[in-house]
Protein backbone atom coordinates (compact mmCIF):
# COMPACT_ATOMS: atom_id res chain seq x y z
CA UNK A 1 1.66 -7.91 -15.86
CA UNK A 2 -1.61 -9.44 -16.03
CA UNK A 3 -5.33 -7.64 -16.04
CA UNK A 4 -6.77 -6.86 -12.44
CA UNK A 5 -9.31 -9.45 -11.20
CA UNK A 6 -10.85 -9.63 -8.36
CA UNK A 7 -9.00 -11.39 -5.81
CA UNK A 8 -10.62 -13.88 -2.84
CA UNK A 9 -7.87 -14.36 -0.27
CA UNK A 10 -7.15 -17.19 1.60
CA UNK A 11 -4.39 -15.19 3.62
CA UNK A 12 -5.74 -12.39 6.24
CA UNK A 13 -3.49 -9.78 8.15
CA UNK A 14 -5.29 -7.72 11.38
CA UNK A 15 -2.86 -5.02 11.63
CA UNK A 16 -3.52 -4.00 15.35
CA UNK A 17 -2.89 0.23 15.44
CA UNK A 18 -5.35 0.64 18.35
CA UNK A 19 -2.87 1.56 20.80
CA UNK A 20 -2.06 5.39 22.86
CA UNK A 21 1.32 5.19 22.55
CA UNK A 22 2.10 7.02 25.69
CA UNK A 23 5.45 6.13 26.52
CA UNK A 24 5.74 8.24 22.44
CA UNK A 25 4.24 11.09 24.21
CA UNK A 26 2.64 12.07 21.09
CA UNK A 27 -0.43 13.99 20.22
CA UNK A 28 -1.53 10.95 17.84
CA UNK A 29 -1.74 7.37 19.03
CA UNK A 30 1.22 5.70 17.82
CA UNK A 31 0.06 4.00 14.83
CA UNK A 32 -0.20 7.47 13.36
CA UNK A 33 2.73 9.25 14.14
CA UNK A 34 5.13 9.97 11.10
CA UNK A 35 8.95 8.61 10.39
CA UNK A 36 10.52 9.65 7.48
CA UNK A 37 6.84 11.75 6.34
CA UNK A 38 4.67 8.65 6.63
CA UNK A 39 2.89 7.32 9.51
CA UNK A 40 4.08 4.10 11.39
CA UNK A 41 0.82 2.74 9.78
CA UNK A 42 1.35 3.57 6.45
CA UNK A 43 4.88 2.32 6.43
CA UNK A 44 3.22 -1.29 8.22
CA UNK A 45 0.80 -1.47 5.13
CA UNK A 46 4.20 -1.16 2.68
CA UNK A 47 5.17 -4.27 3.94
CA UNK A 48 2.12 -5.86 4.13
CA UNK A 49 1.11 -5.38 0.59
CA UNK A 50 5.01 -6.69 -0.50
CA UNK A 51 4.12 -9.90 0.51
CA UNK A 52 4.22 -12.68 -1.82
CA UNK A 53 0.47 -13.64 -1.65
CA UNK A 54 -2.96 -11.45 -1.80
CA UNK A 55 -4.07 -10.88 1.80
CA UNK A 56 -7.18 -9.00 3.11
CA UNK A 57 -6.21 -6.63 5.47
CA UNK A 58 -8.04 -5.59 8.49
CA UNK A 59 -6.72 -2.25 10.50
CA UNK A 60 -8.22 -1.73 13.82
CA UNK A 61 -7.89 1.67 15.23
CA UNK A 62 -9.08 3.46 17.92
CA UNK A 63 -13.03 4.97 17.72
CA UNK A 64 -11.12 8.68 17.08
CA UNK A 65 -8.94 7.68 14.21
CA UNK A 66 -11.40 5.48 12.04
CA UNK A 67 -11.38 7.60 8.99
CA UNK A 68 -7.94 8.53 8.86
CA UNK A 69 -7.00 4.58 9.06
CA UNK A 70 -9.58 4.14 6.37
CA UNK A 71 -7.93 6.68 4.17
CA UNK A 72 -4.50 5.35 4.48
CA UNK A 73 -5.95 1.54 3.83
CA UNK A 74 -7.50 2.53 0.63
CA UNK A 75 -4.70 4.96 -0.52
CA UNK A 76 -2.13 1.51 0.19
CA UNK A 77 -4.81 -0.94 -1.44
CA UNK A 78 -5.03 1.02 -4.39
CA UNK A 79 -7.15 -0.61 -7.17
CA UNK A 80 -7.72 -3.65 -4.82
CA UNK A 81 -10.12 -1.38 -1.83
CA UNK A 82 -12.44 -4.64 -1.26
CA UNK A 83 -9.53 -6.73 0.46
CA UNK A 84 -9.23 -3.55 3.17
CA UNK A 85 -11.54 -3.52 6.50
CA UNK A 86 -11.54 -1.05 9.28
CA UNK A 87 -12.66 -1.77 12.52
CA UNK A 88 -12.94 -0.07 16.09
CA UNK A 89 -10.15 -1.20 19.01
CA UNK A 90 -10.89 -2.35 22.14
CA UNK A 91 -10.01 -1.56 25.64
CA UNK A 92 -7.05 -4.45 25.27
CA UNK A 93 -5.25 -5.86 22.95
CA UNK A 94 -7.05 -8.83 23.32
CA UNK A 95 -10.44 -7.01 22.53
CA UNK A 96 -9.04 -5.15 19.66
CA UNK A 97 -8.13 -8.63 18.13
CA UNK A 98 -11.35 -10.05 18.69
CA UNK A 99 -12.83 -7.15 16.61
CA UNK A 100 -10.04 -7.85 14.32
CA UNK A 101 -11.37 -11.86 13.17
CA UNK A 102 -14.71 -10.67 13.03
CA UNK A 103 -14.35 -8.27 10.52
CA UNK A 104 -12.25 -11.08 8.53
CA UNK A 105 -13.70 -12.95 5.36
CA UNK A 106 -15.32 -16.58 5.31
CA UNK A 107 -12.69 -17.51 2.67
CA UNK A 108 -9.91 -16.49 5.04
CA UNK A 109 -7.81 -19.82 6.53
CA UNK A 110 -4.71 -18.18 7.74
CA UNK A 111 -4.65 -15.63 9.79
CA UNK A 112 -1.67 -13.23 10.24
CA UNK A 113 -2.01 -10.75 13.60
CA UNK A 114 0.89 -7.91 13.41
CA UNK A 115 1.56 -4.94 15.30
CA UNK A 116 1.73 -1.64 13.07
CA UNK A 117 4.42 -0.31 15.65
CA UNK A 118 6.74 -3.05 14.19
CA UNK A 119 6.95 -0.46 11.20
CA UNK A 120 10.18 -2.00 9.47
CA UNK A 121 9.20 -6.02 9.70
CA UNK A 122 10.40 -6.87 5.76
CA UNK A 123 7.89 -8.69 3.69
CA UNK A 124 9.73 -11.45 3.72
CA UNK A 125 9.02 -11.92 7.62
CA UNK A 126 5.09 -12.16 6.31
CA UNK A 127 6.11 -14.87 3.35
CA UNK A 128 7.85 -16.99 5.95
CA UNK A 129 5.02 -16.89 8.52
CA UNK A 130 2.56 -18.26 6.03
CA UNK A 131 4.77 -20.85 4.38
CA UNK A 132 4.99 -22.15 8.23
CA UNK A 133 1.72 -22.24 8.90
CA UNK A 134 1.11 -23.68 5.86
CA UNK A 135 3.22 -26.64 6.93
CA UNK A 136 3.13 -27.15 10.19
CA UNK A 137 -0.68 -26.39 10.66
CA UNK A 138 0.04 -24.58 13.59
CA UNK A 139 1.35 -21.45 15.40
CA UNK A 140 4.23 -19.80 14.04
CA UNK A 141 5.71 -16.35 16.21
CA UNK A 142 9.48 -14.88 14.36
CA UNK A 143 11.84 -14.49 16.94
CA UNK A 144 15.17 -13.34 17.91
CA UNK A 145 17.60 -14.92 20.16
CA UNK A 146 17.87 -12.77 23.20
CA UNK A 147 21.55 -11.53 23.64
CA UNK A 148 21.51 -10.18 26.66
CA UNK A 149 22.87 -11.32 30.04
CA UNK A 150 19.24 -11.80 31.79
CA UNK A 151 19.00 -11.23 35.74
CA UNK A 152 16.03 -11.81 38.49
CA UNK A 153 14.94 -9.00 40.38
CA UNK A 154 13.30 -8.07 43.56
CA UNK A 155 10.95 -5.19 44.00
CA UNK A 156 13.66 -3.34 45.54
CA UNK A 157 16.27 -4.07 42.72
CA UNK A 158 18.32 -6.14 44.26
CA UNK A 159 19.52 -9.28 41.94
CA UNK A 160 18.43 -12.83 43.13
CA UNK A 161 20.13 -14.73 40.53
CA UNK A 162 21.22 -15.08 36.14
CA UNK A 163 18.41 -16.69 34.12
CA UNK A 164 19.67 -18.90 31.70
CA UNK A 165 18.74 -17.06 28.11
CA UNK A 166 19.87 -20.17 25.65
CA UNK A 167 15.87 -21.46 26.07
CA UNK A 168 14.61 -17.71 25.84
CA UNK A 169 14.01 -16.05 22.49
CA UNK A 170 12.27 -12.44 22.12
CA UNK A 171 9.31 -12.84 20.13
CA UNK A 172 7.81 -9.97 17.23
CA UNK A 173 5.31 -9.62 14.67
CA UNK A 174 3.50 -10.74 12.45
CA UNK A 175 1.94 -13.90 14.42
CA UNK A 176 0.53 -16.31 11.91
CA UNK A 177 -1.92 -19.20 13.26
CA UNK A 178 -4.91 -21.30 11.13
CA UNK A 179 -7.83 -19.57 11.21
CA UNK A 180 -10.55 -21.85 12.85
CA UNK A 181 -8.14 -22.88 16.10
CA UNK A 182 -7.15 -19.11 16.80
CA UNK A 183 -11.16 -18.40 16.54
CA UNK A 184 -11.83 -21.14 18.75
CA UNK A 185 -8.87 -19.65 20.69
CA UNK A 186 -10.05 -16.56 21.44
CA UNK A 187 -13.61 -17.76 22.09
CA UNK A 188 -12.72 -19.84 25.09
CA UNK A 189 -9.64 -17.51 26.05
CA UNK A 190 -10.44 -16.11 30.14
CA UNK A 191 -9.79 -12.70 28.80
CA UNK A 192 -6.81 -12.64 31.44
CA UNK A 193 -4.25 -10.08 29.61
CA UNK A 194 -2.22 -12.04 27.34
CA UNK A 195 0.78 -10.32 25.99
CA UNK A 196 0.47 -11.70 22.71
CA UNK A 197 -1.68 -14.00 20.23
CA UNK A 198 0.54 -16.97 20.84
CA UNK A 199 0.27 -16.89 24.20
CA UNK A 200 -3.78 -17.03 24.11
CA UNK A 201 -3.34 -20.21 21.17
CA UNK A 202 -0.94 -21.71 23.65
CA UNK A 203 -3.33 -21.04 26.05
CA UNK A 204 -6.05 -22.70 24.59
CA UNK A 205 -3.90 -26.10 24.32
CA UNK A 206 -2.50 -25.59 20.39
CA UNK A 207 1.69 -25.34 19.78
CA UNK A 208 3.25 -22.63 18.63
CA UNK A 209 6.77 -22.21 16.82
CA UNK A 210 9.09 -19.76 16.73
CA UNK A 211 11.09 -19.41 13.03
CA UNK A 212 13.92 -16.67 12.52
CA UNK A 213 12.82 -12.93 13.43
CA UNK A 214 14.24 -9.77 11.70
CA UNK A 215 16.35 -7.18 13.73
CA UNK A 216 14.45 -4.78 11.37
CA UNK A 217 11.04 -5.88 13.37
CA UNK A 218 11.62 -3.83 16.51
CA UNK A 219 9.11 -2.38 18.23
CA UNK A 220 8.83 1.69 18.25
CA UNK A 221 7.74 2.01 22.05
CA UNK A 222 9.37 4.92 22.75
CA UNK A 223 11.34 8.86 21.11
CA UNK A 224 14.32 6.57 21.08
CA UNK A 225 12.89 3.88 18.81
CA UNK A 226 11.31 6.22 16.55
CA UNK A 227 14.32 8.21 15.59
CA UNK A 228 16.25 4.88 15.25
CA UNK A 229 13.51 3.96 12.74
CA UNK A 230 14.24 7.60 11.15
CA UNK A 231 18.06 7.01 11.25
CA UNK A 232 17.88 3.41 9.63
CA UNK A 233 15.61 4.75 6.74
CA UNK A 234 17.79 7.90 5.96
CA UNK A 235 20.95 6.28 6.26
CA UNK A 236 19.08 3.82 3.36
CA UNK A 237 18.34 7.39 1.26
CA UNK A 238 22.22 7.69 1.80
CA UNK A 239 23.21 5.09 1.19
CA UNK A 240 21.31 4.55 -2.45
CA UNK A 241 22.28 8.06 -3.79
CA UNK A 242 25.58 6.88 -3.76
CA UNK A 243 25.12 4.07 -6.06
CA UNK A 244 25.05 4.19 -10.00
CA UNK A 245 21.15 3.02 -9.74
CA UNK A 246 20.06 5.35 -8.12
CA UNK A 247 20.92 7.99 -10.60
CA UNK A 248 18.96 6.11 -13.55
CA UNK A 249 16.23 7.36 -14.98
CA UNK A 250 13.66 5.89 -17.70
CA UNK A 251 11.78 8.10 -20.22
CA UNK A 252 8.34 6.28 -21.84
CA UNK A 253 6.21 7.00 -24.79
CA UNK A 254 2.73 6.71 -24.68
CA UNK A 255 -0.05 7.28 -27.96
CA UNK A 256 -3.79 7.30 -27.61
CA UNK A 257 -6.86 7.87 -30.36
CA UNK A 258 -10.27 7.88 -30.02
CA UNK A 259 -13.13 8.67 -32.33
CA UNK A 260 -15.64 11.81 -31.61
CA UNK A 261 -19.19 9.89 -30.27
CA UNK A 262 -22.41 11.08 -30.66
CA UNK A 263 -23.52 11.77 -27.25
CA UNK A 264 -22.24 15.62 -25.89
CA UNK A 265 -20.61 14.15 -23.22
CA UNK A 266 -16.55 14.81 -23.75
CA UNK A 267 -14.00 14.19 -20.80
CA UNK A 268 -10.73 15.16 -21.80
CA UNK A 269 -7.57 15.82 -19.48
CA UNK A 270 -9.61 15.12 -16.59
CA UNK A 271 -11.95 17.69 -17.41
CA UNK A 272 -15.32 17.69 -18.50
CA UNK A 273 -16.77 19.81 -21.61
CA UNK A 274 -19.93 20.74 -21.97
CA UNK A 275 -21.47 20.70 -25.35
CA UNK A 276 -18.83 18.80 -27.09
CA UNK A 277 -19.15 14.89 -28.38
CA UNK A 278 -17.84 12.06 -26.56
CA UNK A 279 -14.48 10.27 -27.44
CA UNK A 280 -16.03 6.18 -27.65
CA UNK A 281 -14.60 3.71 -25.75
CA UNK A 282 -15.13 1.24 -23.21
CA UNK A 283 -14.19 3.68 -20.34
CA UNK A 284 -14.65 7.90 -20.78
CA UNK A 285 -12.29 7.60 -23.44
CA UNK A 286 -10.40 10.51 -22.34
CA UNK A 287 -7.07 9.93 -24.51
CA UNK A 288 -4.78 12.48 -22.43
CA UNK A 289 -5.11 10.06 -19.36
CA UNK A 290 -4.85 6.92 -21.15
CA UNK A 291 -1.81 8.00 -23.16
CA UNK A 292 -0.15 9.28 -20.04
CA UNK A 293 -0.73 6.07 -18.23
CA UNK A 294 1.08 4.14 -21.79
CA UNK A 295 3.76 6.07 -21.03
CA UNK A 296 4.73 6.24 -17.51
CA UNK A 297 3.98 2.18 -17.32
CA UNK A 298 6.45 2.30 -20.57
CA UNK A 299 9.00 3.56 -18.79
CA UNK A 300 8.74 1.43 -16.11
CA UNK A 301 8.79 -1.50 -18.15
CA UNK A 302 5.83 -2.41 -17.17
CA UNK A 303 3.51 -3.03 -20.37
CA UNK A 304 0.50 -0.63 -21.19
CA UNK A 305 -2.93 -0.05 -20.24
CA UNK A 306 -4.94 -2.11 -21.99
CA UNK A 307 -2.61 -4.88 -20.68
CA UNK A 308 -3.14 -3.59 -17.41
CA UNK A 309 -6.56 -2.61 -17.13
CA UNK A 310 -8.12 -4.80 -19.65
CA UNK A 311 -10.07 -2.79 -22.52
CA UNK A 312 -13.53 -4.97 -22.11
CA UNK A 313 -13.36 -5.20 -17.96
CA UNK A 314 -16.55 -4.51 -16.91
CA UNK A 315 -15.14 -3.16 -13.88
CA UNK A 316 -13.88 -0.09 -15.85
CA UNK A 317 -16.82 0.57 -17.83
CA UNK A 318 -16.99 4.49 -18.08
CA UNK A 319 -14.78 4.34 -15.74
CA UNK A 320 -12.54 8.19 -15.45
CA UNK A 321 -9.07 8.86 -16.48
CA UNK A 322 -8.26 9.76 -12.67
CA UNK A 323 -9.13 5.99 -11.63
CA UNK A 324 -6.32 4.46 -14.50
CA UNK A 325 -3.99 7.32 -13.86
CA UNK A 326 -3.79 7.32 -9.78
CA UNK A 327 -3.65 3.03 -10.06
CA UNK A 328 -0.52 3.54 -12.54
CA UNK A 329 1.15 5.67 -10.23
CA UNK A 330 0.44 3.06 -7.28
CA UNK A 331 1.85 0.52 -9.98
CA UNK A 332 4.86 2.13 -10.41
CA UNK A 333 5.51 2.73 -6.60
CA UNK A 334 5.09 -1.24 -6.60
CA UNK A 335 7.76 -1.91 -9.16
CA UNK A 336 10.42 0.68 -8.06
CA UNK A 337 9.36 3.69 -10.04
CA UNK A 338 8.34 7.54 -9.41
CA UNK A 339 6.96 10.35 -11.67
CA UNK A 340 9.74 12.97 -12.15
CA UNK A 341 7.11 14.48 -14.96
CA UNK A 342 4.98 14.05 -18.04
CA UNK A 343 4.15 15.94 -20.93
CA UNK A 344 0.94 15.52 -22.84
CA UNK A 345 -0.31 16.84 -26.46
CA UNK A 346 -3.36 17.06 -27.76
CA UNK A 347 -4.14 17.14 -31.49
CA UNK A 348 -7.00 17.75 -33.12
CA UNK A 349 -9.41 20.46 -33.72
CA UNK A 350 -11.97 20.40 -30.68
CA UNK A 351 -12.53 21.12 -28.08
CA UNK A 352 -10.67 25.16 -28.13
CA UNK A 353 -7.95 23.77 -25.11
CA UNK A 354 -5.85 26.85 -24.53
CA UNK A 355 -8.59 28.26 -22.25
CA UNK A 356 -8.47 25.53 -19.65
CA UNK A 357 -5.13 24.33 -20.05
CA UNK A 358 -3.40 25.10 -16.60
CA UNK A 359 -6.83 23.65 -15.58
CA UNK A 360 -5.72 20.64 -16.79
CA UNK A 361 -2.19 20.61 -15.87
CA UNK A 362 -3.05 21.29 -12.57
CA UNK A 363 -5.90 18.26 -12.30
CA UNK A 364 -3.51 16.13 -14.19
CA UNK A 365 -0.49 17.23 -11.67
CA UNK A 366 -2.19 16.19 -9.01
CA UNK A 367 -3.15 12.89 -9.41
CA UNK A 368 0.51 11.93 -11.05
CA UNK A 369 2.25 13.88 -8.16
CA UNK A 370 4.52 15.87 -10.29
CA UNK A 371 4.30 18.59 -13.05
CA UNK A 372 2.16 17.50 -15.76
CA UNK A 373 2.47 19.93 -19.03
CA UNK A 374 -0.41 20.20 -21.84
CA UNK A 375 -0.26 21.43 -24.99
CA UNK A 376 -2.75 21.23 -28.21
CA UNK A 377 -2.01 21.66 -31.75
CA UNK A 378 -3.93 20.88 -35.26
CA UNK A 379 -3.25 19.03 -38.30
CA UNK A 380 -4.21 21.55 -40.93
CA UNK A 381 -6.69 19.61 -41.98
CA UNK A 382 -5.05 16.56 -42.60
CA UNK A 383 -6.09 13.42 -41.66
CA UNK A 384 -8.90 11.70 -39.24
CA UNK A 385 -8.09 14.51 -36.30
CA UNK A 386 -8.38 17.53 -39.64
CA UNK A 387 -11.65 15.89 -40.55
CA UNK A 388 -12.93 16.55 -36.88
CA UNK A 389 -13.55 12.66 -36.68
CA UNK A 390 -11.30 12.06 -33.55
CA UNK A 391 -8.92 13.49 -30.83
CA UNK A 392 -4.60 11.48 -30.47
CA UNK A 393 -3.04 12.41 -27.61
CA UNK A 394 1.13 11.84 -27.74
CA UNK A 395 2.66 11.55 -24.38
CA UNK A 396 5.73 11.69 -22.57
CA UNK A 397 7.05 10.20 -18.81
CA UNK A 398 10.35 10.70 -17.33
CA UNK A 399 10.65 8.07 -14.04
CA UNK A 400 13.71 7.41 -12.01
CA UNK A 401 13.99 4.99 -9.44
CA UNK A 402 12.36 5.17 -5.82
CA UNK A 403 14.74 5.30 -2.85
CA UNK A 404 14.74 1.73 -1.24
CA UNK A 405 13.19 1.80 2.36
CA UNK A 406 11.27 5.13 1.78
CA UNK A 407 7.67 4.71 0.11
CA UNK A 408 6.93 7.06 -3.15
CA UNK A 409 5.43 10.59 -2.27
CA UNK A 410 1.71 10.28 -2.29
């Protein structure tokens, strides 16, 4: 896996969460109401951030939920918080849009507008969308064919006639367009309440085509859809325990050193000491964090930290052990992986670590999300760590495999 860099987008996804939800007849609008322990939000964002290509992502959210939608963005962006915007909803959809390709970079040139209440829509839906665009410079909307026998009404109920449904299709989310034509859209759009964003590019004279939808995009309008979201995601938990994978689990190694500094400055295990020299290095040079991160990206298979992280990044100068440790657990959640737990030691012979050890553990538990255990022994004088010159830290990470269709425990 390559260093972190910054990334400048060309892709941009307005994830529209703005909406009551009353048919839910929830307390929370519907973009924040939970299925399977995570909002419909947070579960949009999963699929979002699976997609093949860097994207910024702009959430807009009703004027109450702001900093809740903010919190989940960043907690889903992870190490990556400058390609995640936040913006107010409007009275319409329409509005809430509009505030949507304002907030969106200059470098942005296709523009992805997706419903979080389409919780489920795969990644792949999002791949496809762009890779049309990309080609046909023009709107693309996934759709299914409509299977249903379709009748005309009258106000009263009364059938006037069968509509023919082989030229009908039901259209979902995401909506992909090019940038500067849905701007130029929605600039000259009447306002009139258009039911979706193709309908106000159509509007303004563009084409729009309709690739293969997902049955897995439905929209969760109302109790029913929501526990049919539930159902299909547990019946995925089911369905995985009962296969040989889902049973493996990975144990990883991880080995740290740094020298004692000059400045009294340590951090060590997340914790700051008072009085005692600083471990050098580019970051805090807290060795219990960096050789816990070595060994929960071990046994994920997925290299180490200075491969990760880089070790002259600028980015990470002085930079604390929480920052590398919380990103590696976000890593892991990427590729597959969760913490089952960790074990740490310490050796050398400062600072005196018994008296803040479940300190420790608990700091250090809570940013991996599992038990974390410490422990601290000496050398008896023997080498660099018995000379006082430096602090190795040996750790070990047992994973297993994340459920698919259920995001890691945060």
């Amino acid at each position: 896996m390559a260093p972190l860099e910054a990334v400048t987008p060309r892709v941009g996804v307005i994830v529209v969460a703005a909406g009551n939800g009353t048919r839910l007849a929830m307390a929370s609008p519907k973009a924040f109401v939970e299925v399977a322990g995570h909002t419909l939000l947070e579960l949009s964002l999963q699929s979002v951030w699976g997609m093949l290509e860097p994207a910024q992502v702009v959430i807009v959210a009703p004027q109450t939920h702001l900093d809740q939608a903010h919190e989940i963005g960043l907690r889903s962006a992870g190490f990556l918080p400058e390609l995640v915007a936040v913006v107010a909803g409007g009275a319409t959809r329409h509005a809430s849009v509009e505030a949507g390709l304002a907030a969106l970079d200059p470098s942005i040139s296709v523009v992805l507008v997706h419903d979080s209440a389409r919780a489920l829509t795969p990644s792949s839906v999002f791949d496809a969308v762009i890779a049309a665009v990309d080609a046909t410079g023009e709107g693309i909307v996934p759709a299914l064919p409509v299977v249903d026998s379709i009748k005309r009404v009258d106000p009263s109920g009364e059938i006037l006639g069968l509509v023919d449904r082989t030229d009908l299709a039901a259209t979902q989310t995401p909506q992909g367009f090019p940038r500067a034509l849905l701007d130029s859209a929605y600039e000259t759009a009447d306002h009139a309440e258009f039911t979706d964003d193709a309908a106000v590019f159509a509007a303004a004279g563009h084409r729009v085509h309709v690739i293969d939808g997902d049955s897995l995009a439905f929209k969760v309008t109302t109790a029913w859809d929501l526990n049919r979201a539930h159902h299909i995601l547990h019946e995925r938990a089911v369905a995985s325990a009962n296969t040989p994978e889902a049973t493996v689990s990975r144990v990883g190694i991880g080995v740290d050193v740094h020298a004692f500094g000059e400045k009294d400055n340590l951090w060590l295990a997340g914790l700051h000491w008072p009085g005692e020299k600083e471990l050098s290095g580019h970051s805090d040079g807290d060795a219990v964090a960096h050789a816990l991160c070595d060994a929960l990206l071990a046994a994920a298979g997925l290299g180490d930290i200075g491969g990760i992280f880089g070790t002259s990044d600028p980015k990470f100068a002085n930079a604390r052990g929480e920052l590398f440790v919380r990103e590696t657990v976000r890593l892991l959640a990427v590729a597959g992986f969760e913490p089952v737990h960790a074990s740490v030691q310490i050796i050398g012979n400062r600072p005196k670590f018994a008296p803040r050890r479940r300190e420790a553990e608990t700091l250090l538990s809570s940013w991996v999300g599992v038990p974390v255990s410490l422990s601290a022994t000496t050398t008896d004088g023997l080498g660099f760590t018995g000379r006082g010159e430096g602090i190795a830290a040996l750790a070990t990470a047992l994973v297993r495999q994340n459920t698919p269709g259920i995001p890691p425990r945060r």
